[in-house]
C-alpha atoms as a PDB file:
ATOM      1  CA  UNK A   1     -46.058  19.090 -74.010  1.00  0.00           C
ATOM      2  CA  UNK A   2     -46.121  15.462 -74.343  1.00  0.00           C
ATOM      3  CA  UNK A   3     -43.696  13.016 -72.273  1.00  0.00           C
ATOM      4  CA  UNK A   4     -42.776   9.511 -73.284  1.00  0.00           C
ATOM      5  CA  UNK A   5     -40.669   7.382 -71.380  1.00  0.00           C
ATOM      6  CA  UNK A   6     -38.695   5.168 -73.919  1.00  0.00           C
ATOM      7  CA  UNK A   7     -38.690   1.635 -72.631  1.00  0.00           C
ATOM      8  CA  UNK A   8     -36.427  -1.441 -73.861  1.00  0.00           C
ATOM      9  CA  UNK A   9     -38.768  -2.278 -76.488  1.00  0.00           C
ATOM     10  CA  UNK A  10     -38.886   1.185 -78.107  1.00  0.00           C
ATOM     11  CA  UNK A  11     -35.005   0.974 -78.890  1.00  0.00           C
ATOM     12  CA  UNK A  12     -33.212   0.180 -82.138  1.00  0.00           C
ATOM     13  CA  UNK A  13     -32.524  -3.850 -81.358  1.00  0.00           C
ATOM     14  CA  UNK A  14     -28.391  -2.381 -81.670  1.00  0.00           C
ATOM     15  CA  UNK A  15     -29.156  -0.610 -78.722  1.00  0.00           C
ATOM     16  CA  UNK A  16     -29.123  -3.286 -76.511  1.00  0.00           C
ATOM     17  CA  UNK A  17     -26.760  -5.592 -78.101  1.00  0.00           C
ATOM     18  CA  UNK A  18     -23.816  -3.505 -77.716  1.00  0.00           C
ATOM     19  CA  UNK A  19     -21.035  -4.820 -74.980  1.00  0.00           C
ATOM     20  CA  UNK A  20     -21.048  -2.411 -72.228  1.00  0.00           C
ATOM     21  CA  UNK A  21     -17.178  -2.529 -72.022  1.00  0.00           C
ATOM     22  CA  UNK A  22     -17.470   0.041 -74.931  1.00  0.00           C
ATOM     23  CA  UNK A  23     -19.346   2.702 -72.387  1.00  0.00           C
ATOM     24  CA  UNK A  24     -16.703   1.668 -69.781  1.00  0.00           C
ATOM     25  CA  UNK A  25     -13.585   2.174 -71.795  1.00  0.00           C
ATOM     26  CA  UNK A  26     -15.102   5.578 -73.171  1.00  0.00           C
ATOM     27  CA  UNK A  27     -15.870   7.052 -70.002  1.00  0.00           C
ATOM     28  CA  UNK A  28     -12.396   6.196 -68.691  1.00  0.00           C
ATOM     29  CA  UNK A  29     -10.956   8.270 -71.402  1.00  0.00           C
ATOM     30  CA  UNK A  30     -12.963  10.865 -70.885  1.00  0.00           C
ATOM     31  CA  UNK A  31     -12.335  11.091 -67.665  1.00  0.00           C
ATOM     32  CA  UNK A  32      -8.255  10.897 -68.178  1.00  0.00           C
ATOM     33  CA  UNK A  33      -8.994  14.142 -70.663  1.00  0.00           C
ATOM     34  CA  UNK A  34     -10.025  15.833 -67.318  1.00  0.00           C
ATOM     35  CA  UNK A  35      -7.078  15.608 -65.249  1.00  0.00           C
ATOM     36  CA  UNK A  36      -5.434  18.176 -64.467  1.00  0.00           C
ATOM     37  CA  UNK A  37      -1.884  16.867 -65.043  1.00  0.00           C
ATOM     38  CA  UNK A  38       0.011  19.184 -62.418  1.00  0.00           C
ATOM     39  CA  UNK A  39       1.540  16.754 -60.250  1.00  0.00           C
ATOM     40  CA  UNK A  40       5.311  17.789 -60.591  1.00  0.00           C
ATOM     41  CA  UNK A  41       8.086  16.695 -58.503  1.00  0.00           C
ATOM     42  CA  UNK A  42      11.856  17.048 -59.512  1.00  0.00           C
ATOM     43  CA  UNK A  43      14.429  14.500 -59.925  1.00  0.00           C
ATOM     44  CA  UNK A  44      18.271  14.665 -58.164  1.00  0.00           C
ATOM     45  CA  UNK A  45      19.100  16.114 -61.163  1.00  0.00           C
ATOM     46  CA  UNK A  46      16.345  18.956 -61.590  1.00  0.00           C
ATOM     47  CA  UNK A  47      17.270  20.158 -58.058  1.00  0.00           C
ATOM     48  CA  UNK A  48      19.468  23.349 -57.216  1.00  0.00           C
ATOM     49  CA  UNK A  49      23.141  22.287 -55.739  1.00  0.00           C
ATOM     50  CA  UNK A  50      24.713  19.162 -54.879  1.00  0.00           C
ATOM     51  CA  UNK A  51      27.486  19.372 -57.053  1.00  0.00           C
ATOM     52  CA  UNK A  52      29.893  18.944 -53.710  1.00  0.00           C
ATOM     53  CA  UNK A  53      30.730  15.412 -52.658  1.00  0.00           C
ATOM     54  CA  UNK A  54      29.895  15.856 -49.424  1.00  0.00           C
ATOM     55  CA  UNK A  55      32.307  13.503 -47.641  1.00  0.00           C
ATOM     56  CA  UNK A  56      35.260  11.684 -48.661  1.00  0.00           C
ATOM     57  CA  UNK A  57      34.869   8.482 -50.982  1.00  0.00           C
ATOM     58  CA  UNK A  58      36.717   6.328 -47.671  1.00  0.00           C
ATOM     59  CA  UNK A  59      37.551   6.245 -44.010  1.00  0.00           C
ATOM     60  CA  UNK A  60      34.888   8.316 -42.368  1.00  0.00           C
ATOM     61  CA  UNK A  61      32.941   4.872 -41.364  1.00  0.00           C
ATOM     62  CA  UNK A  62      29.795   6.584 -43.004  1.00  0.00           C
ATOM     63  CA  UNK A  63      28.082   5.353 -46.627  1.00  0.00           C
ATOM     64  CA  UNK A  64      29.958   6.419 -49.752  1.00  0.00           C
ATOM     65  CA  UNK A  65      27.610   9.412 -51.248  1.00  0.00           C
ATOM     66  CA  UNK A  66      28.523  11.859 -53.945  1.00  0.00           C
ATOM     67  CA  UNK A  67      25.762  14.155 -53.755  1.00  0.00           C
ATOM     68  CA  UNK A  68      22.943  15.703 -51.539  1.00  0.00           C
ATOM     69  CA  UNK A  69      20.484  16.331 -53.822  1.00  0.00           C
ATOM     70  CA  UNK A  70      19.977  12.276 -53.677  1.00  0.00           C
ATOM     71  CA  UNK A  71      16.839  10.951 -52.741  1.00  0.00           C
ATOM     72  CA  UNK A  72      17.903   9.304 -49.217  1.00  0.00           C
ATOM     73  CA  UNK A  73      19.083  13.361 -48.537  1.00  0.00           C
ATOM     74  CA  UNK A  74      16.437  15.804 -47.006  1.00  0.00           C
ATOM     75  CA  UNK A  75      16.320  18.334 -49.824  1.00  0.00           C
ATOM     76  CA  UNK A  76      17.388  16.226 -52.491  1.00  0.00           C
ATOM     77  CA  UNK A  77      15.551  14.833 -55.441  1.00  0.00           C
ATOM     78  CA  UNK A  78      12.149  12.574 -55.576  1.00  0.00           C
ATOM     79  CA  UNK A  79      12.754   9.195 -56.649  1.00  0.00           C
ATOM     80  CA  UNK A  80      10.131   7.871 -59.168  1.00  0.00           C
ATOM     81  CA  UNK A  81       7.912  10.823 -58.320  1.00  0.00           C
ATOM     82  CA  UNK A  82       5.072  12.489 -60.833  1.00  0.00           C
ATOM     83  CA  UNK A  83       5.896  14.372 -63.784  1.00  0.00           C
ATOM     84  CA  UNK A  84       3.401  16.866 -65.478  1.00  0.00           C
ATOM     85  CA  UNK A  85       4.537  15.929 -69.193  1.00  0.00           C
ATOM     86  CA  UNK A  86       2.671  13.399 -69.262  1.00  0.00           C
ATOM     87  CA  UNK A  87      -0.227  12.563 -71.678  1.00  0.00           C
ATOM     88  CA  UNK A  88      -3.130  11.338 -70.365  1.00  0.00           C
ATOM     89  CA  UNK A  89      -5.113  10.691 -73.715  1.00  0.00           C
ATOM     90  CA  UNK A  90      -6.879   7.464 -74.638  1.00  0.00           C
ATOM     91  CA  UNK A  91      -7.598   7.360 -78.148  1.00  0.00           C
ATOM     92  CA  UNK A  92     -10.924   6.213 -78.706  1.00  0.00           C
ATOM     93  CA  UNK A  93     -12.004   5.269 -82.296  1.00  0.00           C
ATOM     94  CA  UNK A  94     -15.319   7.377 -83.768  1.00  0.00           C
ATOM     95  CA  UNK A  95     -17.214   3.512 -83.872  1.00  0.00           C
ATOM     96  CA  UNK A  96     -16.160   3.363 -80.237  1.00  0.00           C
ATOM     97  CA  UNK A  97     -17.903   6.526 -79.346  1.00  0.00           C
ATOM     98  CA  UNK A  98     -21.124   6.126 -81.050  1.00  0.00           C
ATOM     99  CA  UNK A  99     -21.674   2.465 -79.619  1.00  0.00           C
ATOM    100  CA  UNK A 100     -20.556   3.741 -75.993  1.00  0.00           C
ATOM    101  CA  UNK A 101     -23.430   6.403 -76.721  1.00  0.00           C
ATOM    102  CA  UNK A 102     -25.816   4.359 -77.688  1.00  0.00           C
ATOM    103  CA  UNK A 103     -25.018   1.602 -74.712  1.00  0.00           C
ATOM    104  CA  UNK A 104     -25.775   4.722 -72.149  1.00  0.00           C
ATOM    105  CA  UNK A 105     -29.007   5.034 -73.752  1.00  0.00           C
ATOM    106  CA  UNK A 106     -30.004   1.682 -73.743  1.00  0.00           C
ATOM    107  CA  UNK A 107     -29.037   1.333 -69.595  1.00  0.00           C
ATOM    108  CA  UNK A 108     -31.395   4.553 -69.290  1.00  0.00           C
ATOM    109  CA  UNK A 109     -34.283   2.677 -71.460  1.00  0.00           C
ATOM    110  CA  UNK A 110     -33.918  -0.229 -69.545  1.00  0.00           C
ATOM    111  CA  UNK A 111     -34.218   1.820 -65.997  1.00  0.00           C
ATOM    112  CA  UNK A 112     -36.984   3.857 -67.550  1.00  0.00           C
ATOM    113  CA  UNK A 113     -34.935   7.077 -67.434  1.00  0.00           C
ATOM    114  CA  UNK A 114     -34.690   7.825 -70.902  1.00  0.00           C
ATOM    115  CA  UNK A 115     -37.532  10.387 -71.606  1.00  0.00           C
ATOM    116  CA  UNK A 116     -38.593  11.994 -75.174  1.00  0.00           C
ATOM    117  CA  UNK A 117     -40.594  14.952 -75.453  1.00  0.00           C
ATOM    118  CA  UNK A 118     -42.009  17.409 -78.009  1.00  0.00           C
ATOM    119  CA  UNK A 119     -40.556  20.368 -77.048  1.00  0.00           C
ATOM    120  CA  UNK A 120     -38.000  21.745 -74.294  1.00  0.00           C
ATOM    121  CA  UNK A 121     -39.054  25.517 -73.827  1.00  0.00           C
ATOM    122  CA  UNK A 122     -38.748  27.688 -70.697  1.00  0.00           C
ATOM    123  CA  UNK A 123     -40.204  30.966 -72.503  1.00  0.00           C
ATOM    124  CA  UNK A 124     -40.079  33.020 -69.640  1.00  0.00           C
ATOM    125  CA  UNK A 125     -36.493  32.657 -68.864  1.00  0.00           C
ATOM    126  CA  UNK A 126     -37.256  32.215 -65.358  1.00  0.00           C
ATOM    127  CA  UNK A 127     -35.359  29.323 -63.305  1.00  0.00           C
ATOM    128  CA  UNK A 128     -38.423  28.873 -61.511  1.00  0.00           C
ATOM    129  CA  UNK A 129     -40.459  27.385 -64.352  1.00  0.00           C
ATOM    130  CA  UNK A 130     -37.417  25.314 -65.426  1.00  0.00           C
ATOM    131  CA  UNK A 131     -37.521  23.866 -61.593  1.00  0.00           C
ATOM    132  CA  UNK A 132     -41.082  23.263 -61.943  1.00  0.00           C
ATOM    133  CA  UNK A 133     -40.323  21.094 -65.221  1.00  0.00           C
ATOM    134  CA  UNK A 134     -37.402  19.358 -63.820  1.00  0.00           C
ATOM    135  CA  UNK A 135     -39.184  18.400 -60.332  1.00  0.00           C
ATOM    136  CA  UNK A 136     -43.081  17.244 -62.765  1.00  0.00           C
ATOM    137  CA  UNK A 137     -40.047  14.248 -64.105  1.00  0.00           C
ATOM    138  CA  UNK A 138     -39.577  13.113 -60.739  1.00  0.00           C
ATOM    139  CA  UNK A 139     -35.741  12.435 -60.946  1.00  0.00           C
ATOM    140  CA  UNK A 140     -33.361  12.981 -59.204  1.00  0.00           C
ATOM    141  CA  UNK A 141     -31.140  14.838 -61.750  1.00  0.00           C
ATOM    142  CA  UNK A 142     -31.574  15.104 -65.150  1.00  0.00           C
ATOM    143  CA  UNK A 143     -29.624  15.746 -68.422  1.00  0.00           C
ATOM    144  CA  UNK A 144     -31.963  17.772 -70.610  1.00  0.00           C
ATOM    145  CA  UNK A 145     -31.040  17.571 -74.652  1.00  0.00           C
ATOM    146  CA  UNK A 146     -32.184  20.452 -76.815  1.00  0.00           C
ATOM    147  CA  UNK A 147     -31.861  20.856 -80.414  1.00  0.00           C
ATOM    148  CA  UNK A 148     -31.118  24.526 -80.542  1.00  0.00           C
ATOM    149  CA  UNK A 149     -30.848  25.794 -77.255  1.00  0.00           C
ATOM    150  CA  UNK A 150     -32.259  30.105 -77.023  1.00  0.00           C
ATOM    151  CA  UNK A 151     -31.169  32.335 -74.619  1.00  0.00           C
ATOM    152  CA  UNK A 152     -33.824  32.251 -72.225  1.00  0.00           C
ATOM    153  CA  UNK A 153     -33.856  28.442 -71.974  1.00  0.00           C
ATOM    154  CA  UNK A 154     -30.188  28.614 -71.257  1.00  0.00           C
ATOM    155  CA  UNK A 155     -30.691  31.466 -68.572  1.00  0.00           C
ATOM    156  CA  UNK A 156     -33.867  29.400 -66.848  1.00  0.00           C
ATOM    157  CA  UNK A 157     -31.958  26.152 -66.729  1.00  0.00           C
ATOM    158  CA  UNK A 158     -28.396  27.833 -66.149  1.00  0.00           C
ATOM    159  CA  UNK A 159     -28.720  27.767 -62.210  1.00  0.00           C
ATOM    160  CA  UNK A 160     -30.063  24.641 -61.491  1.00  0.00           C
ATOM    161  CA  UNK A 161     -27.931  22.212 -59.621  1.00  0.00           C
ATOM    162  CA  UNK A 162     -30.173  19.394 -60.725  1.00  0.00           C
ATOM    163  CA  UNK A 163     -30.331  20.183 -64.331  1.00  0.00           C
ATOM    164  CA  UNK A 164     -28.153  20.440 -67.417  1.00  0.00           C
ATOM    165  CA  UNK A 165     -28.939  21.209 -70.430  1.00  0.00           C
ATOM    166  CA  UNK A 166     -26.705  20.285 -73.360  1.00  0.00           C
ATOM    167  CA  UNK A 167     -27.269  20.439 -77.936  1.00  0.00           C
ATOM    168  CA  UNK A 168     -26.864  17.109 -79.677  1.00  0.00           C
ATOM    169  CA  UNK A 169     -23.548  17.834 -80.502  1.00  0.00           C
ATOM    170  CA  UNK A 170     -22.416  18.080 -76.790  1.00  0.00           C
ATOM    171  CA  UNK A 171     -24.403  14.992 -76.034  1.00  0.00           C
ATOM    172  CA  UNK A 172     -21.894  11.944 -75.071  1.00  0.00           C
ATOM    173  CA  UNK A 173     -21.615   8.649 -73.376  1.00  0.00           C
ATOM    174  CA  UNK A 174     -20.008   9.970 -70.500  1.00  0.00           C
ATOM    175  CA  UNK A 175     -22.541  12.392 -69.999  1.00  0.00           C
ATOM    176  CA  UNK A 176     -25.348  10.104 -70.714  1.00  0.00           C
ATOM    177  CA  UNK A 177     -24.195   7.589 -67.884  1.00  0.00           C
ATOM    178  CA  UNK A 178     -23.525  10.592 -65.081  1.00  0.00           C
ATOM    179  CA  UNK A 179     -26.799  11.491 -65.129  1.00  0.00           C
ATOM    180  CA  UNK A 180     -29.821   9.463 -63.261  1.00  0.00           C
ATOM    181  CA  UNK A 181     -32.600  10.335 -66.235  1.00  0.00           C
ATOM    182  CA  UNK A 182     -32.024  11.872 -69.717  1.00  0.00           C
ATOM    183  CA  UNK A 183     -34.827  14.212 -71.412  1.00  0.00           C
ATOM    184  CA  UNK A 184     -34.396  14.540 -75.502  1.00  0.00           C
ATOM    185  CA  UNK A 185     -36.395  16.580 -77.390  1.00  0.00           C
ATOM    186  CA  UNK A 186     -38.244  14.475 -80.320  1.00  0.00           C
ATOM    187  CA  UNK A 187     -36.540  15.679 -83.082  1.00  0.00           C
ATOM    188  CA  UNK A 188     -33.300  14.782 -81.556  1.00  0.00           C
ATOM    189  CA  UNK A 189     -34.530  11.192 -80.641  1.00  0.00           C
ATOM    190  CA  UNK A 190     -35.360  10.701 -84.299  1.00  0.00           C
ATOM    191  CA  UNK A 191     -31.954  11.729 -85.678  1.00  0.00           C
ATOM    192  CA  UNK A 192     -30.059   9.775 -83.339  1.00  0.00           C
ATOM    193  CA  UNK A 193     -31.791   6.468 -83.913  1.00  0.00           C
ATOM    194  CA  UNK A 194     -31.779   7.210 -87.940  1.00  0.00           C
ATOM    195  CA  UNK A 195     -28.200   7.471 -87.575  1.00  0.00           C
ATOM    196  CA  UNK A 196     -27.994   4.280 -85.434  1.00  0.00           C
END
């Protein structure tokens, strides 16, 4: 089981002209996808009561207010507060995606994190042989990319705190940038760089 480490000059020359302010706008969308979006609060309007001026319009020396659900009140509405129907999407185009991708690899080239290997095979399903493979890189994490991932790969790399393992179609910028070394199996090295 061969390792290479793919430096700069073992990159498509595209590679390493893309602007890295496509990996940073892609990764901020991504990470907008992930919020939760359950910030709520209510407005004067959305809370229960108030309907009651609660003091005459004049003479009582005291503001003029015609509800207490309003926000100066305790127990009346939030003023400018945050709503969960909000969208959080960024649209990012398909172009967009592929060049943030491919600017994530080049960063890891550059480093000497980006690491292609034959074959990524933990046969005995144990996590203790997928440890063993994970701490022979040297890294300090690493995102392993499989072409067709079997069961007991999945179950030896499943627990590992250190380790992920992903298939090409899973594989993304954001992904690619999170983690401090990537490991791609050959025949996945070879499509991606085909495809550009």
């Amino acid at each position: 089981m061969s390792t290479t480490v793919i430096k700069t000059s073992d990159l498509p020359e595209a590679y390493l002209e893309v602007n890295p302010h496509n990996l940073y706008l892609y990764c901020k969308a991504y990470a907008s996808g992930l919020r939760a979006n359950t910030a709520h609060t209510k407005t004067r309007s959305d809370v229960r009561g108030g309907g009651k001026k609660p003091w005459a319009q004049k003479g009582g020396g005291r503001a003029r207010a015609g509800s207490t659900r309003s926000p100066i009140f305790v127990g009346g509405g939030v003023a400018f507060g945050p709503k969960n129907n909000r969208n959080y999407d960024q649209k990012v185009n398909k172009k967009q995606k592929k060049l943030a991708l491919n600017r994530a690899l080049a960063d890891l080239a550059i480093n000497e994190k980006l690491f292609v290997i034959d074959s990524v095979s933990v046969e005995s399903g144990k996590t203790k042989d997928a440890k063993s493979f994970v701490n022979g890189l040297g890294q300090r994490d690493v995102l392993v990319v499989k072409e067709t991932i079997d069961d007991k790969t999945f179950l030896a790399f499943r627990n590992l705190q250190d380790a992920y393992l992903v298939e090409p179609n899973e594989l993304n910028a954001y992904l690619a940038a999170a983690y401090h070394s990537v490991v791609i199996e050959k025949a996945v090295w070879d499509k991606l760089t085909k495809e550009g």
